[in-house]
Protein backbone atom coordinates (compact mmCIF):
# COMPACT_ATOMS: atom_id res chain seq x y z
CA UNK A 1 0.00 0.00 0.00
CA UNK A 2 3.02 2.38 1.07
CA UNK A 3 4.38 1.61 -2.43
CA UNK A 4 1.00 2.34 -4.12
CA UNK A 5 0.96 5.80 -2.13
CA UNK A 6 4.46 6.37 -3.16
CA UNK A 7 3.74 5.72 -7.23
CA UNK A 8 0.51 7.95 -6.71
CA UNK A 9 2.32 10.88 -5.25
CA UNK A 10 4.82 11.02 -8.25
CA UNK A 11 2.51 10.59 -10.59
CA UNK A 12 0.71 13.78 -8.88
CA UNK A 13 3.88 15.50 -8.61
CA UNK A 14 5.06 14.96 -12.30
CA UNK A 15 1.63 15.82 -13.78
CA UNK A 16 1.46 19.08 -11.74
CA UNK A 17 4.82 20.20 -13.18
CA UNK A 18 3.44 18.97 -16.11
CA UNK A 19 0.74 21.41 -15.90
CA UNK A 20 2.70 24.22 -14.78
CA UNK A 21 4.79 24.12 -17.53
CA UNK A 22 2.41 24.53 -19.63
CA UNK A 23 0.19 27.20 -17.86
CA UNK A 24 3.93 28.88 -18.17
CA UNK A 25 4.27 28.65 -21.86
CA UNK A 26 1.01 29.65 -22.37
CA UNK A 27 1.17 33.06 -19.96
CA UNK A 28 4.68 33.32 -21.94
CA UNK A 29 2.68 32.60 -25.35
CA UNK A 30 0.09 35.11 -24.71
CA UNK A 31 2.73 38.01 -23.97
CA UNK A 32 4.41 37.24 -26.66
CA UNK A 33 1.54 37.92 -29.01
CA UNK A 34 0.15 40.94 -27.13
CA UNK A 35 3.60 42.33 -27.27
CA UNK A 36 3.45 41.57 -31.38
CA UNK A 37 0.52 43.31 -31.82
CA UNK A 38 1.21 46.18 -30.47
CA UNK A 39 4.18 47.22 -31.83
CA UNK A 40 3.21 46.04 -34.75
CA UNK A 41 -0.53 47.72 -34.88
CA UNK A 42 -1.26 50.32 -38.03
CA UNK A 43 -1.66 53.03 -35.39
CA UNK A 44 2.59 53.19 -34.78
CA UNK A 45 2.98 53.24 -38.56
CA UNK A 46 5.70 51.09 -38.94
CA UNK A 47 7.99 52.42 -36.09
CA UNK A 48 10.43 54.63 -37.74
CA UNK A 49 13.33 55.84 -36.15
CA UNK A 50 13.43 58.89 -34.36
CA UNK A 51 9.51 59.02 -35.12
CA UNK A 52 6.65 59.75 -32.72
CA UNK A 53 5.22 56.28 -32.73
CA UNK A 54 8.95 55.03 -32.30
CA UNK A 55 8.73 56.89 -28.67
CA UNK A 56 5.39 55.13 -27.93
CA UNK A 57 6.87 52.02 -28.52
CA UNK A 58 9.88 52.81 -26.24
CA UNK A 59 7.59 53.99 -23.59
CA UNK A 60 5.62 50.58 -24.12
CA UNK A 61 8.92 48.60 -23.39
CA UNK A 62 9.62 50.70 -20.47
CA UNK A 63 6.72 49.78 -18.95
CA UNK A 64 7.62 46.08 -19.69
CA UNK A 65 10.74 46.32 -18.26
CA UNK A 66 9.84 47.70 -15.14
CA UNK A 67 7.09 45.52 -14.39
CA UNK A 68 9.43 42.56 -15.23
CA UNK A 69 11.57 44.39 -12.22
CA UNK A 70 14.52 45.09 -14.03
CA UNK A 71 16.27 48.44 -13.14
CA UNK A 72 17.20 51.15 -15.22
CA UNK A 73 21.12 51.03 -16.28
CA UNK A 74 21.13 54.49 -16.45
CA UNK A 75 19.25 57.70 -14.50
CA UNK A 76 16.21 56.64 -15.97
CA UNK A 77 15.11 54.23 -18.61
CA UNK A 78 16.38 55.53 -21.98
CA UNK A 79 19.82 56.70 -23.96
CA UNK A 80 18.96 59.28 -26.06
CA UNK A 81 21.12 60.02 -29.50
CA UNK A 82 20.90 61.94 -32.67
CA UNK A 83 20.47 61.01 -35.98
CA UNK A 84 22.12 63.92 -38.58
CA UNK A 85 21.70 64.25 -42.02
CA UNK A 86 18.38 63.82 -44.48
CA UNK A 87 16.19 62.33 -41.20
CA UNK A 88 17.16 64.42 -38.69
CA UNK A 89 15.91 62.53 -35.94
CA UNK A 90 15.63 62.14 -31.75
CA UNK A 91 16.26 58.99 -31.42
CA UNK A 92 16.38 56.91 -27.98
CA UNK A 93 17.37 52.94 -26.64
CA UNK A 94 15.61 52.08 -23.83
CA UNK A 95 18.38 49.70 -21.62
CA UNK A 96 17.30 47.97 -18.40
CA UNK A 97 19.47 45.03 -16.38
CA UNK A 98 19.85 42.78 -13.71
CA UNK A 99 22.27 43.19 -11.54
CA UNK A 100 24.28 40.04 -10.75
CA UNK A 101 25.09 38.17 -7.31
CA UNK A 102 28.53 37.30 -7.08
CA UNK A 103 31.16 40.05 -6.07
CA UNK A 104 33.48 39.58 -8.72
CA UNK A 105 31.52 38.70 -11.57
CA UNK A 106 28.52 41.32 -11.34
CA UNK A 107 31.36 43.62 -12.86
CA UNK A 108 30.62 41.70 -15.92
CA UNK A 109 28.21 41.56 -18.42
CA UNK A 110 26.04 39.94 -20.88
CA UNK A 111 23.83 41.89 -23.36
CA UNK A 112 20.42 41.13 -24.65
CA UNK A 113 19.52 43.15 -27.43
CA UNK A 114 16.52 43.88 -30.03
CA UNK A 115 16.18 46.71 -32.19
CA UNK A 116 12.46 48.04 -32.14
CA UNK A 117 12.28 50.42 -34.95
CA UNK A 118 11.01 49.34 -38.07
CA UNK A 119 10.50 51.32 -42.04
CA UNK A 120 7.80 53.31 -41.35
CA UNK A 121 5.66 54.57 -44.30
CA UNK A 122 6.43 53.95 -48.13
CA UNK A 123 3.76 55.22 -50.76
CA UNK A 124 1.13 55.22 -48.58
CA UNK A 125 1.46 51.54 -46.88
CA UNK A 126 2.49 50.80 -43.68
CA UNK A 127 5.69 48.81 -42.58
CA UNK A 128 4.16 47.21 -39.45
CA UNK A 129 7.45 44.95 -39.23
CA UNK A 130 6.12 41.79 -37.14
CA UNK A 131 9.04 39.78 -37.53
CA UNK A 132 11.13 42.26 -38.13
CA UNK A 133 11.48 42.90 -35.26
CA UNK A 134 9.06 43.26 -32.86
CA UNK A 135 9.49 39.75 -32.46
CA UNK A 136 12.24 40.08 -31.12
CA UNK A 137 11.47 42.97 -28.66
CA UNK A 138 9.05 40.59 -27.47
CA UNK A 139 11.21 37.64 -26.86
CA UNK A 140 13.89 40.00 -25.27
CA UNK A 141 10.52 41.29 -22.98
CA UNK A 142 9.90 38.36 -21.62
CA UNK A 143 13.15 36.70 -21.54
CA UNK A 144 14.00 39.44 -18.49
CA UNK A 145 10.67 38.68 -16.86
CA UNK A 146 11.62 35.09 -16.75
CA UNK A 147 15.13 35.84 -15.71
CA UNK A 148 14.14 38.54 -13.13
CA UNK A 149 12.17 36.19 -11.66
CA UNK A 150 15.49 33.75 -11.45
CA UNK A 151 17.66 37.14 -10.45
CA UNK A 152 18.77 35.19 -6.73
CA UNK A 153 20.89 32.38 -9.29
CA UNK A 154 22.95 35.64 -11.91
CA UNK A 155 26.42 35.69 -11.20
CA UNK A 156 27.03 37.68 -14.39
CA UNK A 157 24.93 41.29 -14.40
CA UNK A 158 22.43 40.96 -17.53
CA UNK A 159 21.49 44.35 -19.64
CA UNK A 160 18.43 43.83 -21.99
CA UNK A 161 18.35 46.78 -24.51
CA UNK A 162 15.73 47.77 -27.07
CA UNK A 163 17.84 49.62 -30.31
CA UNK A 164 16.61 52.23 -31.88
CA UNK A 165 17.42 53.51 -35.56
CA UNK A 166 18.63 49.18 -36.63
CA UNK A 167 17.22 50.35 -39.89
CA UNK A 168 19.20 53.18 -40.36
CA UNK A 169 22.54 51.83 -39.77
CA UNK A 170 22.76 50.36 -36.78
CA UNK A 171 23.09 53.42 -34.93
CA UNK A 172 21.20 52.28 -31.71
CA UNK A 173 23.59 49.61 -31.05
CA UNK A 174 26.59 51.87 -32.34
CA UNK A 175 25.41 54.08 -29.35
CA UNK A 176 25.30 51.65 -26.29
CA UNK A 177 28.84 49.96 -27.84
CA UNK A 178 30.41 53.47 -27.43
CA UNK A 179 29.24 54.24 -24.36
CA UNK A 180 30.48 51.61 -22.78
CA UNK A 181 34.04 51.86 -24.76
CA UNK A 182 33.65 55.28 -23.41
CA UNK A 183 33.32 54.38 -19.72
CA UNK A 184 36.28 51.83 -19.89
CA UNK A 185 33.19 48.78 -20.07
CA UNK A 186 33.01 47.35 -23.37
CA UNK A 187 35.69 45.14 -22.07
CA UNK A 188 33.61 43.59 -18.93
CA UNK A 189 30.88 42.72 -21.69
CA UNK A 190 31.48 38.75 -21.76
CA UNK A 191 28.78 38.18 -24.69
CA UNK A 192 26.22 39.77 -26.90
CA UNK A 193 23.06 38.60 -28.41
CA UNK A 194 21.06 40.19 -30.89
CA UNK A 195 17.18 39.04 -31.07
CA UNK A 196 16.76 39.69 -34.87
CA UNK A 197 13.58 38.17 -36.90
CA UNK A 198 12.60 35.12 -34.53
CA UNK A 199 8.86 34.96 -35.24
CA UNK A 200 8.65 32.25 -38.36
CA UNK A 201 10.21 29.13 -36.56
CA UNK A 202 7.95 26.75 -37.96
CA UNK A 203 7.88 27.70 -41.10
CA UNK A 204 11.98 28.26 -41.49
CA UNK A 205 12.24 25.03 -39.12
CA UNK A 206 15.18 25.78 -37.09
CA UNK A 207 16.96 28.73 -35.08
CA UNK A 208 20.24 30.08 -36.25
CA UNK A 209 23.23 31.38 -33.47
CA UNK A 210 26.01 32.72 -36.12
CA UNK A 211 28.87 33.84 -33.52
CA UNK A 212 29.18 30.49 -31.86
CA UNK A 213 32.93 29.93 -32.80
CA UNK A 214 33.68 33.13 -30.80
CA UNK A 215 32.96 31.37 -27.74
CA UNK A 216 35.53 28.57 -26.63
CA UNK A 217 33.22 25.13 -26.96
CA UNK A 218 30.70 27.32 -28.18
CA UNK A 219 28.89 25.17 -30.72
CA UNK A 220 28.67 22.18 -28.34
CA UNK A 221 27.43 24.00 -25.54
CA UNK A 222 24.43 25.56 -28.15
CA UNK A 223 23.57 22.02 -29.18
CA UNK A 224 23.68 20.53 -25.89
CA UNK A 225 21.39 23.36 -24.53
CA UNK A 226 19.12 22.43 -27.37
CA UNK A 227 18.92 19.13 -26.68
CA UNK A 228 19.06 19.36 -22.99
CA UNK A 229 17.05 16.58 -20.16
CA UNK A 230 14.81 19.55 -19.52
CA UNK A 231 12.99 19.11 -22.43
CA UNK A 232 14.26 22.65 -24.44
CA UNK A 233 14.43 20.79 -27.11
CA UNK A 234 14.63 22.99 -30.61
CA UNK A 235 15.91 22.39 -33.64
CA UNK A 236 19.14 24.94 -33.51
CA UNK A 237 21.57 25.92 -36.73
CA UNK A 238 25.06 27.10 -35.21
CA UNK A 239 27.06 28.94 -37.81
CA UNK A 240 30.33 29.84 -36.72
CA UNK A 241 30.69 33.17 -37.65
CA UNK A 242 28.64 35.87 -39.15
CA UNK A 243 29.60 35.90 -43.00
CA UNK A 244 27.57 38.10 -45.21
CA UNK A 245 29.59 41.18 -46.41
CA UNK A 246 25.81 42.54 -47.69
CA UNK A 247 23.89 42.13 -44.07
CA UNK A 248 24.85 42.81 -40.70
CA UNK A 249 22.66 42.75 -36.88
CA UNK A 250 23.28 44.57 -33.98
CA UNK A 251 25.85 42.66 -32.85
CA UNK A 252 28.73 44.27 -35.42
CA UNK A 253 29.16 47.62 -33.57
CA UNK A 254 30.24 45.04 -29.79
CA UNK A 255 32.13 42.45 -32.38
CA UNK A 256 34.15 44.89 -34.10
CA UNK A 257 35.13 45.64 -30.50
CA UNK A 258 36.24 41.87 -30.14
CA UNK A 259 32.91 41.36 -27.75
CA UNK A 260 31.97 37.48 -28.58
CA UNK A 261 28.51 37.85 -30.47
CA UNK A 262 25.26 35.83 -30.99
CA UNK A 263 22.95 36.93 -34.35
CA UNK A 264 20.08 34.83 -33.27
CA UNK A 265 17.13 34.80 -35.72
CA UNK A 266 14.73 32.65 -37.54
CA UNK A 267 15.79 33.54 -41.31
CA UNK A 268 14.08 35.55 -43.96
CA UNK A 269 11.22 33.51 -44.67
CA UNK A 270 8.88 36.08 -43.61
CA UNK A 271 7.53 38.85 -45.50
CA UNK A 272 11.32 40.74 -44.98
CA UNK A 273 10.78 44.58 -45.46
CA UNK A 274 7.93 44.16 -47.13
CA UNK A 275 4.59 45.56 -46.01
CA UNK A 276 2.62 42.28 -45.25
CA UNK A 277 4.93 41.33 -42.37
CA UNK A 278 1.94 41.55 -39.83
CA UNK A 279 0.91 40.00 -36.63
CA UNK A 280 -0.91 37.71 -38.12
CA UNK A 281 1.49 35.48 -39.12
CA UNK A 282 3.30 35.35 -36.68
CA UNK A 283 4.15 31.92 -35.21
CA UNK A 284 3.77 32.36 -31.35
CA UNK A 285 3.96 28.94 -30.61
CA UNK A 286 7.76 28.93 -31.94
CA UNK A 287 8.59 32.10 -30.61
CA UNK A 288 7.87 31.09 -27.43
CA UNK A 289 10.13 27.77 -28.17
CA UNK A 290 12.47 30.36 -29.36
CA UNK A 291 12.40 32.61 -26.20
CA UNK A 292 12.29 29.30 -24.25
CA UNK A 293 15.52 28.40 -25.52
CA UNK A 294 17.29 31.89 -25.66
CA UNK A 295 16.46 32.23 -21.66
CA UNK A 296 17.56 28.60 -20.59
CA UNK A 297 21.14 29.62 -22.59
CA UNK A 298 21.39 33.12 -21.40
CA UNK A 299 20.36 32.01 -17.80
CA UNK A 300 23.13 28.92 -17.81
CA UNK A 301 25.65 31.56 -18.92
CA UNK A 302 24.98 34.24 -16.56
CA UNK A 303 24.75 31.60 -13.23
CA UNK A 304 27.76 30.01 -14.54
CA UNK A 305 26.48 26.34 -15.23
CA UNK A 306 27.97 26.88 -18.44
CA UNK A 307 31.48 28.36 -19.13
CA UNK A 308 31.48 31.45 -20.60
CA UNK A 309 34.93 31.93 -22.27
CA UNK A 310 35.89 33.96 -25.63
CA UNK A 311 37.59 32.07 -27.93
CA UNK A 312 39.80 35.29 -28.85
CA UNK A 313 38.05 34.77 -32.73
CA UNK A 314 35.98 36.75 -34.42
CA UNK A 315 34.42 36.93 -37.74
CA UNK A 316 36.50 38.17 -41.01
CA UNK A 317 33.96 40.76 -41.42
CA UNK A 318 34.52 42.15 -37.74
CA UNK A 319 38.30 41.96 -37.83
CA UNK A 320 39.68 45.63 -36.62
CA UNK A 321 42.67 45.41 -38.20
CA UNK A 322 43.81 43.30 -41.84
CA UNK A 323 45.97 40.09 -41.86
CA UNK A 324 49.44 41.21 -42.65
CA UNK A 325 48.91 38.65 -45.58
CA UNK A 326 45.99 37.57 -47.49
CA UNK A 327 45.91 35.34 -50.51
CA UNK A 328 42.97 36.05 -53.35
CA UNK A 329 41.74 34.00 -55.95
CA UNK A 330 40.29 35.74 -59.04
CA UNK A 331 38.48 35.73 -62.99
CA UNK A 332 37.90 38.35 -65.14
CA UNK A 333 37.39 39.62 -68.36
CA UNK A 334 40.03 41.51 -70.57
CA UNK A 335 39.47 44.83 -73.12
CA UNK A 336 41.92 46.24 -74.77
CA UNK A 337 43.59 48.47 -77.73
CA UNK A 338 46.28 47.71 -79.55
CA UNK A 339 48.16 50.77 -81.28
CA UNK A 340 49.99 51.35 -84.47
CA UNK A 341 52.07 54.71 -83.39
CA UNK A 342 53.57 55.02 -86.91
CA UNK A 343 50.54 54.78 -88.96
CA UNK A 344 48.24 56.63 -86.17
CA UNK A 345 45.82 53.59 -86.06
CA UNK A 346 44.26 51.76 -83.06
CA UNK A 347 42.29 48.59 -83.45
CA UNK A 348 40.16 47.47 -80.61
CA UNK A 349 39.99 44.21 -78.94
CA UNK A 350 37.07 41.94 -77.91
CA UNK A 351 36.72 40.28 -75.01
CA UNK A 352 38.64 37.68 -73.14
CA UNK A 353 39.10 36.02 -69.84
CA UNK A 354 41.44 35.78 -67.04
CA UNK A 355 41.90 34.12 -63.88
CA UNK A 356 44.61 34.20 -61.41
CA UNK A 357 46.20 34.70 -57.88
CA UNK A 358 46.58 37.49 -55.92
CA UNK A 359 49.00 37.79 -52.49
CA UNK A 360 48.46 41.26 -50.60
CA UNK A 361 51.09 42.40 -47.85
CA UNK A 362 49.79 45.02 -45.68
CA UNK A 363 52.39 46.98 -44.47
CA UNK A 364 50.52 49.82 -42.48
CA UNK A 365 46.66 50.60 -41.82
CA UNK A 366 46.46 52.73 -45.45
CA UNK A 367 48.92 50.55 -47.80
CA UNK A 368 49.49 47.25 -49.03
CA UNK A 369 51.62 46.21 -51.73
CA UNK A 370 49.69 43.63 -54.14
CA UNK A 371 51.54 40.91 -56.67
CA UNK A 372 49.47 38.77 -58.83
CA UNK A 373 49.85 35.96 -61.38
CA UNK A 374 47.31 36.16 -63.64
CA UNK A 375 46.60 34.05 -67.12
CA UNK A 376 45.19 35.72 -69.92
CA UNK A 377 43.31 34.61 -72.84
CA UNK A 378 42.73 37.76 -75.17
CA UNK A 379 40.84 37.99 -78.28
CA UNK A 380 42.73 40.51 -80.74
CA UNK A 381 41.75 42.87 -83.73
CA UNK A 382 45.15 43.08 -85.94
CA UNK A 383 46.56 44.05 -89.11
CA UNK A 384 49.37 42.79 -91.15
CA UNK A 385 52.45 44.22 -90.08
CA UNK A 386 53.41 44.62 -93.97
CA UNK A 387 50.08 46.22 -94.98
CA UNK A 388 49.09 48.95 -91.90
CA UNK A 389 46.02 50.17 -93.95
CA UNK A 390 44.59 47.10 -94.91
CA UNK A 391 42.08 45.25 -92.85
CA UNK A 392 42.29 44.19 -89.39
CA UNK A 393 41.93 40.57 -88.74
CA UNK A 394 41.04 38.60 -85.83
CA UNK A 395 44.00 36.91 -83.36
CA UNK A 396 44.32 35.19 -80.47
CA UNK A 397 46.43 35.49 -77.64
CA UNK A 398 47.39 33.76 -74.39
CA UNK A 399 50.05 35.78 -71.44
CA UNK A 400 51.28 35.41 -68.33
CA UNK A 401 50.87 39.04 -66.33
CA UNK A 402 53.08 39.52 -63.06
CA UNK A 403 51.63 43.08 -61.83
CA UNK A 404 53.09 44.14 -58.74
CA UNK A 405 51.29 47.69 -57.24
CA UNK A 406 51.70 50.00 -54.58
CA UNK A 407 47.79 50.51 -53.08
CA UNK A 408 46.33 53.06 -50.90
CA UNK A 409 43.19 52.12 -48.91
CA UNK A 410 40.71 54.21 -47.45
CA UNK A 411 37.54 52.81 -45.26
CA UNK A 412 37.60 50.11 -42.52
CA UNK A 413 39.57 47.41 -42.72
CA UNK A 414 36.98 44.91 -43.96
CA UNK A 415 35.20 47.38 -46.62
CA UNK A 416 37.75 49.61 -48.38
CA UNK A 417 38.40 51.09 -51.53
CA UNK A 418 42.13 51.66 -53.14
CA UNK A 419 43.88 53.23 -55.38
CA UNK A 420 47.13 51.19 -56.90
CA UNK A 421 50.15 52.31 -59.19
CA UNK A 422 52.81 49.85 -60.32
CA UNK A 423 55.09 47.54 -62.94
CA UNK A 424 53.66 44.69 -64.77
CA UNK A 425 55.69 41.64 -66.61
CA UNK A 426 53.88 40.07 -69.65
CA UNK A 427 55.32 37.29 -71.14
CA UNK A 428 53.04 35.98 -74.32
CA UNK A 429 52.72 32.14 -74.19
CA UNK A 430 51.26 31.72 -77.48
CA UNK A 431 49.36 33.93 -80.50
CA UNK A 432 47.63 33.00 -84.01
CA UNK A 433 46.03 34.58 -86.36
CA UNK A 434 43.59 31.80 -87.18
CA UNK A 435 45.71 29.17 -87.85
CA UNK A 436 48.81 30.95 -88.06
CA UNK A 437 51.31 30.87 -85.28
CA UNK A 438 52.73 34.97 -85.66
CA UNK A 439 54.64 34.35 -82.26
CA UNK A 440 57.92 35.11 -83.80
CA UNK A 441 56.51 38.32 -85.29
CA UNK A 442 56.14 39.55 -81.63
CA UNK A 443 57.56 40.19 -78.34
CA UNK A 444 57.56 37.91 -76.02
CA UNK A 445 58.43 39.52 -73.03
CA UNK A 446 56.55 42.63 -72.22
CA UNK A 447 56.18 45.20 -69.54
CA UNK A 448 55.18 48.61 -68.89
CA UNK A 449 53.42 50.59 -65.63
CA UNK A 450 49.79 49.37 -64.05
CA UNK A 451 47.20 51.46 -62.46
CA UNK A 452 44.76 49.73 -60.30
CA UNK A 453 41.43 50.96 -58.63
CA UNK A 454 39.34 48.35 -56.77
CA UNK A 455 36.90 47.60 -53.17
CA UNK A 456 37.09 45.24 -50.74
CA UNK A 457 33.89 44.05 -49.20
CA UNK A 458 34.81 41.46 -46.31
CA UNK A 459 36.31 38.71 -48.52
CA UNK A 460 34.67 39.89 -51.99
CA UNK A 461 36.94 41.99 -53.75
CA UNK A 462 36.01 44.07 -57.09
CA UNK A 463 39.36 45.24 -59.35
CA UNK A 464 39.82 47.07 -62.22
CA UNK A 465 43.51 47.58 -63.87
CA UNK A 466 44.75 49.15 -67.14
CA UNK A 467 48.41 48.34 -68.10
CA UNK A 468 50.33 50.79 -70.18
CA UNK A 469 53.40 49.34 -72.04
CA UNK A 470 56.50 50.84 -72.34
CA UNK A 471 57.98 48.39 -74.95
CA UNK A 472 57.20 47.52 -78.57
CA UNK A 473 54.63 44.81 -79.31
CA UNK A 474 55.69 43.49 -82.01
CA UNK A 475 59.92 42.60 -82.34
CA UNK A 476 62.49 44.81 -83.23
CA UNK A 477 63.04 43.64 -86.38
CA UNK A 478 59.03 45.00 -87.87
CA UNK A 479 60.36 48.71 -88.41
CA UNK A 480 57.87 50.44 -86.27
CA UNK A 481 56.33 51.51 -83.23
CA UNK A 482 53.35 49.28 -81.78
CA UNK A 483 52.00 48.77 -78.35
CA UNK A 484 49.25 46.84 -76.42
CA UNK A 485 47.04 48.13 -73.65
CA UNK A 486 44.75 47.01 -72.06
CA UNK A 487 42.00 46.89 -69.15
CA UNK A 488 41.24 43.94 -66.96
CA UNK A 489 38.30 43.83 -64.54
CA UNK A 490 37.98 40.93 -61.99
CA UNK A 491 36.13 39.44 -58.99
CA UNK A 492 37.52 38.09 -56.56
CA UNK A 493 37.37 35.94 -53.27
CA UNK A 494 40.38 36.44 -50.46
CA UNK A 495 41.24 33.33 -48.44
């Protein structure tokens, strides 16, 4: 009977937290949406930066914050900042936190971030911005009610932040990075999240962390949260680093101060920057998963169950400063002219294709010195060296190019553009004339000076060169002056 009573008491006690778990996720479930649909109404048309209904909404997450108990990280609730130029705008973060427990470690911090502001207005239709990203100003909402409510377990101080002006150029999260720099604190920060787009989990079917090689063991420790005995079980994608050189989160203005960063979101499958991205749609049941999730990690991080160590890596993109030597891969296509000084005649080329290699030294922040090995495979107009004035015919032409250039950058490190002057060595494997082999009518070995213009963007680079020869193109021995220039434009990927 004892036993019986024993078996029945479980049972009780595993269907009660059974049911409280799911009362939970359904009080969690139910904020989330309200949340949604108000930021996301018609009446804050679409959020703007800077805008009137952009304040409304940061007074609505205010109030959210307080009532989850968090305190204000500043005098009051908000950071206020200016946005210059065609907008013009007032714009303002609202940052909250949780202080942490231990003595040593509340000097420390991890940030929870969501931008709030949205497109606002375009020819007369609204920009409501569901997913993107009140979604995430939701999930960051609740994830600090859950984790005030857990505050007694923090070792780690937690500040939740709601970004302003995202949209604009990440100027919200550009704002609270400084600041911190600015106070000596960008340094304590031990991790960064960014809550970007998380409201379409079942229809994307997973939840992407890119930044989880900048945490030592971080990719193990993401899956193993996912997967844990609690029952968080999602279906996670951990990408090591952030790669796009087109897109970028809030997390770019803390990793490009070597902060370890988290760009956690649910992909583009929603209506992205479009104006049917409404409430509607909005998958609460996975964005409470999602938020689920998110807490559990941020709460096993900040109580120290799980180590929270940088890895000292961070993405190519959010380097602060260039390898000293980078190695490029390239194709391109080649346009030329080749000149007949003597007779004043030019005939123009048509187009042919390169590829080659590319090693860059940089020497100081503003200059590099670039070599290359490229192979060319040119398509020629020419005339018969005994006949100038008669008709041009059509040749064909394979080189080997050395340039070596001198370049000046401007920009970041990871998106530049430069300006290159230099030498170049030619040396002309083969050429025909249809069928005919004219090698011996030429030059084999040319050379001349090389101007180069290009951009770097991350790992994509864009080039354009034009060679100028100082020698004659065809040998000695034809009795007049000829030369070969030519333009080459490539793209590029850098290892």
């Amino acid at each position: 009977m004892l036993k019986m009573n024993t078996k029945i008491s479980c049972l009780c006690f595993a269907l009660l937290l059974m049911l409280g778990a799911q009362v939970k996720a359904q009080d969690c479930q139910a904020n989330l949406k309200k949340h949604v649909y108000y930021m996301a109404s018609d009446s804050l048309r679409g959020r703007k930066a800077g805008s009137p209904e952009a304040r409304q909404v940061a007074t609505y997450i205010a109030q959210q914050y307080a009532e989850a108990g968090l305190k204000p990280f500043f005098e009051d609730w908000y950071q206020d900042f200016g946005i210059s130029g065609s907008l013009n705008a007032n714009c303002r973060n609202v940052v909250g936190w949780i202080e942490g427990n231990d003595p040593q470690l509340k000097n420390q911090y991890i940030v929870v971030g969501a931008h709030y502001d949205h497109l606002g207005v375009k020819k007369g239709q609204i920009y409501n911005g569901a997913d993107d990203n009140a979604s995430g100003s939701a999930a960051v909402i609740e994830m600090a009610r859950w984790l005030s409510q857990h505050r007694s377990e923090l070792k780690y101080s937690v500040i939740f932040c709601a970004f302003d002006a995202e949209e604009v150029g990440l100027l919200g999260s550009g704002a609270l990075a400084d600041m911190l720099d600015g106070k000596g604190l960008i340094g304590q920060v031990k991790l960064m999240l960014s809550i970007d787009m998380v409201g379409w989990y079942g229809q994307s079917g997973f939840l992407r962390l890119a930044g989880v090689n900048t945490l030592e063991q971080g990719r193990k420790l993401m899956q193993q949260m996912a997967n844990d005995e609690n029952g968080h079980w999602i279906n996670i994608r951990p990408v090591g680093f952030e790669g796009s050189p087109i897109t970028a989160t809030d997390t770019e203005p803390f990793a490009r101060r070597q902060v370890p960063t988290l760009a956690v979101t649910t992909g583009l499958k929603s209506p992205y920057h479009k104006p049917q991205d409404d409430a509607d749609l909005i998958d609460y049941a996975g964005m409470e998963r999602v938020t689920d999730y998110l807490v559990q990690l941020v709460e096993s991080f900040a109580s120290g169950k799980m180590p929270l160590v940088a890895s000292g890596k961070v993405a190519y993109k959010h380097r602060d400063t260039l390898p000293a030597l980078q190695l490029g891969v390239d194709v391109g296509t080649l346009d030329g002219t080749l000149r007949y000084d003597d007779a004043n005649l030019a005939s123009f080329s048509r187009k042919g294709w390169s590829c080659g290699l590319n090693l860059r030294w940089n020497m100081a922040p503003h200059w590099a010195l670039q070599g290359g090995v490229y192979y060319n495979d040119g398509r020629l107009n020419v005339v018969d060296p005994d006949n100038l004035l008669g008709d041009s015919r059509k040749a064909y032409e394979r080189d080997l190019m050395v340039p070596v250039m001198l370049q000046l950058q401007t920009g970041m490190p990871m998106t530049n553009f430069w300006l290159g002057m230099g030498g170049y060595y030619d040396r002309i494997l083969s050429s025909r004339v249809w069928a005919q082999d004219v090698l011996s009518q030429l030059e084999p070995n040319q050379y001349g000076v090389v101007f180069g213009w290009g951009i770097y963007v991350s790992r994509l680079s864009f080039q354009l060169m034009y060679t100028c020869p100082l020698g004659n193109y065809y040998g000695s021995d034809c009795g007049f002056e000829s030369s070969k220039s030519q333009f080459r434009f490539s793209i590029g990927f850098l290892f």
